[in-house]
C-alpha atoms as a PDB file:
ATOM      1  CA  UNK A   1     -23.732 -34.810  -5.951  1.00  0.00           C
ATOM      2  CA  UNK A   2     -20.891 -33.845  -3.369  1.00  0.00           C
ATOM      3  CA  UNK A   3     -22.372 -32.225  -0.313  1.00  0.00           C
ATOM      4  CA  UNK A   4     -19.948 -28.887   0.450  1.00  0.00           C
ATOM      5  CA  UNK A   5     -19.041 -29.179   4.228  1.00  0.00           C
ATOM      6  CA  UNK A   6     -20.846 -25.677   6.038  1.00  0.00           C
ATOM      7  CA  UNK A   7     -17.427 -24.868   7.878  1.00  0.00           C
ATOM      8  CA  UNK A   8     -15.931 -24.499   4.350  1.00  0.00           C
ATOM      9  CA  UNK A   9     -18.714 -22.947   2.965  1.00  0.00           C
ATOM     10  CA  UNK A  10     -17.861 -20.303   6.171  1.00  0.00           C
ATOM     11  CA  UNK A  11     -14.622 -19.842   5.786  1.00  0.00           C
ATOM     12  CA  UNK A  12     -15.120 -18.901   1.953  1.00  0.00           C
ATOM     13  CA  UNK A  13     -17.598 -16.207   3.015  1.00  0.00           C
ATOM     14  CA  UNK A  14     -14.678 -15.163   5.520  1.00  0.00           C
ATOM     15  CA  UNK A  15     -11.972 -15.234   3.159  1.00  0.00           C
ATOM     16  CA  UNK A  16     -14.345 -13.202   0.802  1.00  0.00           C
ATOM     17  CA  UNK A  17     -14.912 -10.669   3.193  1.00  0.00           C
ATOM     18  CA  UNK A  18     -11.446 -10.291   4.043  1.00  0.00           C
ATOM     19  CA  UNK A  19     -10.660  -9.507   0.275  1.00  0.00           C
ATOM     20  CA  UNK A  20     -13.814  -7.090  -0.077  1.00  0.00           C
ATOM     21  CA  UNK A  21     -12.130  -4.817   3.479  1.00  0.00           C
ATOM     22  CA  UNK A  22      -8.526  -5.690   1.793  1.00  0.00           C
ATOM     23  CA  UNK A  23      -9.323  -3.958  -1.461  1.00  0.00           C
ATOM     24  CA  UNK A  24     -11.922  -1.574   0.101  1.00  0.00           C
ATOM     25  CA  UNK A  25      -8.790  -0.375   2.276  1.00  0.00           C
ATOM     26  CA  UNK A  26      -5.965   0.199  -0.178  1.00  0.00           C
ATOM     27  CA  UNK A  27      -8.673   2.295  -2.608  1.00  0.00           C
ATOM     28  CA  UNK A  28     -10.064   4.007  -0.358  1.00  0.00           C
ATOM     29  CA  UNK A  29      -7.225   4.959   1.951  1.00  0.00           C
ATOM     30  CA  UNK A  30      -3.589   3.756   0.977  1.00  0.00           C
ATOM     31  CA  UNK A  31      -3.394   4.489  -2.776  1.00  0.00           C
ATOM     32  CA  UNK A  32      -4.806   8.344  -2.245  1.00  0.00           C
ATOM     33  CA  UNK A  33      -2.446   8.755   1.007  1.00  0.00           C
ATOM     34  CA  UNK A  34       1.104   7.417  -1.248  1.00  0.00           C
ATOM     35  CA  UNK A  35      -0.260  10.036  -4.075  1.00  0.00           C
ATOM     36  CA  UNK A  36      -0.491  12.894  -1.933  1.00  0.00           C
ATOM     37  CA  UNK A  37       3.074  12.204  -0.256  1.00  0.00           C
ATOM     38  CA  UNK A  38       3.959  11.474  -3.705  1.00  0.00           C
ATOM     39  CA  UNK A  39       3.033  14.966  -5.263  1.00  0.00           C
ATOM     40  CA  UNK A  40       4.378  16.436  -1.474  1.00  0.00           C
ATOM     41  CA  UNK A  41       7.812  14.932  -2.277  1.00  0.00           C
ATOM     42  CA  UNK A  42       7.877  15.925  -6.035  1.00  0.00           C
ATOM     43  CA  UNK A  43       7.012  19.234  -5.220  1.00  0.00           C
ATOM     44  CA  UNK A  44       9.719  19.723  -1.934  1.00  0.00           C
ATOM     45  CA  UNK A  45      12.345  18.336  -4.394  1.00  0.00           C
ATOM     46  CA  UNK A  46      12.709  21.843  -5.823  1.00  0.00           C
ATOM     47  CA  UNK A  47      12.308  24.170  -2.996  1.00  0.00           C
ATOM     48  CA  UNK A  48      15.602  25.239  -1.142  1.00  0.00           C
ATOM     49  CA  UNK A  49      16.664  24.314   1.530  1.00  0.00           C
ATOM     50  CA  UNK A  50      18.263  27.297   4.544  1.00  0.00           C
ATOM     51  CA  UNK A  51      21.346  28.576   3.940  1.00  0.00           C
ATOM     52  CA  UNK A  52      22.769  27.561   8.000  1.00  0.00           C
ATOM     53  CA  UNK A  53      24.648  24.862   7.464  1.00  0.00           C
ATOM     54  CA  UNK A  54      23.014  22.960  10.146  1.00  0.00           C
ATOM     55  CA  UNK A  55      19.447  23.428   9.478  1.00  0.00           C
ATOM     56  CA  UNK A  56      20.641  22.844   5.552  1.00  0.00           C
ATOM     57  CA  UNK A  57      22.340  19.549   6.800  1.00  0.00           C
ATOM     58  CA  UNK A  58      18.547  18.645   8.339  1.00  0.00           C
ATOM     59  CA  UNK A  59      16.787  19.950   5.911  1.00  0.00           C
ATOM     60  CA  UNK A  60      18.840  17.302   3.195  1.00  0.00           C
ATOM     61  CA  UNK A  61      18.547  14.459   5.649  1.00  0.00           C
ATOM     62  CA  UNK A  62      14.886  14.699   6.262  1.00  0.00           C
ATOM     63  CA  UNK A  63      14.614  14.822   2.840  1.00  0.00           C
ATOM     64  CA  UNK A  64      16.119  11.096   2.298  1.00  0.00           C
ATOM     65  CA  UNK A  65      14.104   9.989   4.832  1.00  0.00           C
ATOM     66  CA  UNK A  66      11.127  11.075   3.941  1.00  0.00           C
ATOM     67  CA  UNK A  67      12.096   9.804   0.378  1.00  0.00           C
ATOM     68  CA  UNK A  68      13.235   6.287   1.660  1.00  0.00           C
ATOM     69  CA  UNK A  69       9.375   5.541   3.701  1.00  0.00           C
ATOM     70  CA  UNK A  70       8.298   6.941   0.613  1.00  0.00           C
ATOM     71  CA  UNK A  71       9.918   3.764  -1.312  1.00  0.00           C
ATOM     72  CA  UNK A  72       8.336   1.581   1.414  1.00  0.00           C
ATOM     73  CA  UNK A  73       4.992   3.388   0.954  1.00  0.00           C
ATOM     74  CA  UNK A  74       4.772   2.063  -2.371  1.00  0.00           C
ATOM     75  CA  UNK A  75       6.717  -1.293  -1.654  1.00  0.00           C
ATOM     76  CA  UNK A  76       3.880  -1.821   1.158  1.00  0.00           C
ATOM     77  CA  UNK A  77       1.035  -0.709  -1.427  1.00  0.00           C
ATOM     78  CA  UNK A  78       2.367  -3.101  -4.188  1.00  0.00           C
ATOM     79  CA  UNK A  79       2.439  -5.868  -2.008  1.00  0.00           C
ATOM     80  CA  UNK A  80      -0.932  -5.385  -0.954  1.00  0.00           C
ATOM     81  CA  UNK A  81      -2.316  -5.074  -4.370  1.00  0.00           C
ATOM     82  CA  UNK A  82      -1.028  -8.296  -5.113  1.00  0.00           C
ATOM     83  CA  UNK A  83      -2.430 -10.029  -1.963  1.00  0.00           C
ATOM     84  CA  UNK A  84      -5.310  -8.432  -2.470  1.00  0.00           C
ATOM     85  CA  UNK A  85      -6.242  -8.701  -6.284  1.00  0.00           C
ATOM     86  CA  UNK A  86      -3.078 -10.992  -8.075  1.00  0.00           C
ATOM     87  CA  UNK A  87      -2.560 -13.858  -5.755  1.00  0.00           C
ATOM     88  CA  UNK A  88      -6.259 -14.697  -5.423  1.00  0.00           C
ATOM     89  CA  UNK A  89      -6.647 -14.872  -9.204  1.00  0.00           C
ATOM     90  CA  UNK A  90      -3.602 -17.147  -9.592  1.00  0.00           C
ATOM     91  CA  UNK A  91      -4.673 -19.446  -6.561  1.00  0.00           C
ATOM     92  CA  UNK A  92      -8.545 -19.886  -7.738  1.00  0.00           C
ATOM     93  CA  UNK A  93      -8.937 -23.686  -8.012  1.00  0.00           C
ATOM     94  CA  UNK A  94     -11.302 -24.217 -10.455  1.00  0.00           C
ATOM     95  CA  UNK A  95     -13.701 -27.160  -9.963  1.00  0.00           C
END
């Protein structure tokens, strides 16, 4: 019978804490944060913007910006879903 060395036996109690505050994080806080700017956006899409040129011209360029960190929103929250709950499935060594 192989003895497990304690430091490794430490750092998998590390790494599985990490995953637990990982997850914890983009349920509790990132996934409900991207819907609500989601349903913001969705909803703004429709509504007018002023009729003075220059606050239209604003009003049309906030509006790409807000949908472009919108876009990296959700390109931040799928890469964190796979961190968090893909790559550690595919990487599990199996003894």
């Amino acid at each position: 019978m192989r003895r497990v060395d304690p430091a490794l036996s430490r750092n998998a109690g590390l790494a599985a804490g990490a995953l637990l505050a990982s997850s914890a994080t983009l349920l509790c806080c990132v996934l409900p944060a991207v819907c609500v700017s989601g349903v913001a956006l969705w909803h703004g899409r429709s509504l007018p913007c002023p009729t003075e040129p220059d606050a239209a011209r604003q009003c049309r360029r906030l509006r790409r910006i807000s949908t472009a960190l919108y876009g990296v929103a959700l390109a931040c929250l799928a890469l964190g879903a796979t961190f968090a709950f893909v790559l550690p499935g595919l990487l599990a060594t199996k003894p």
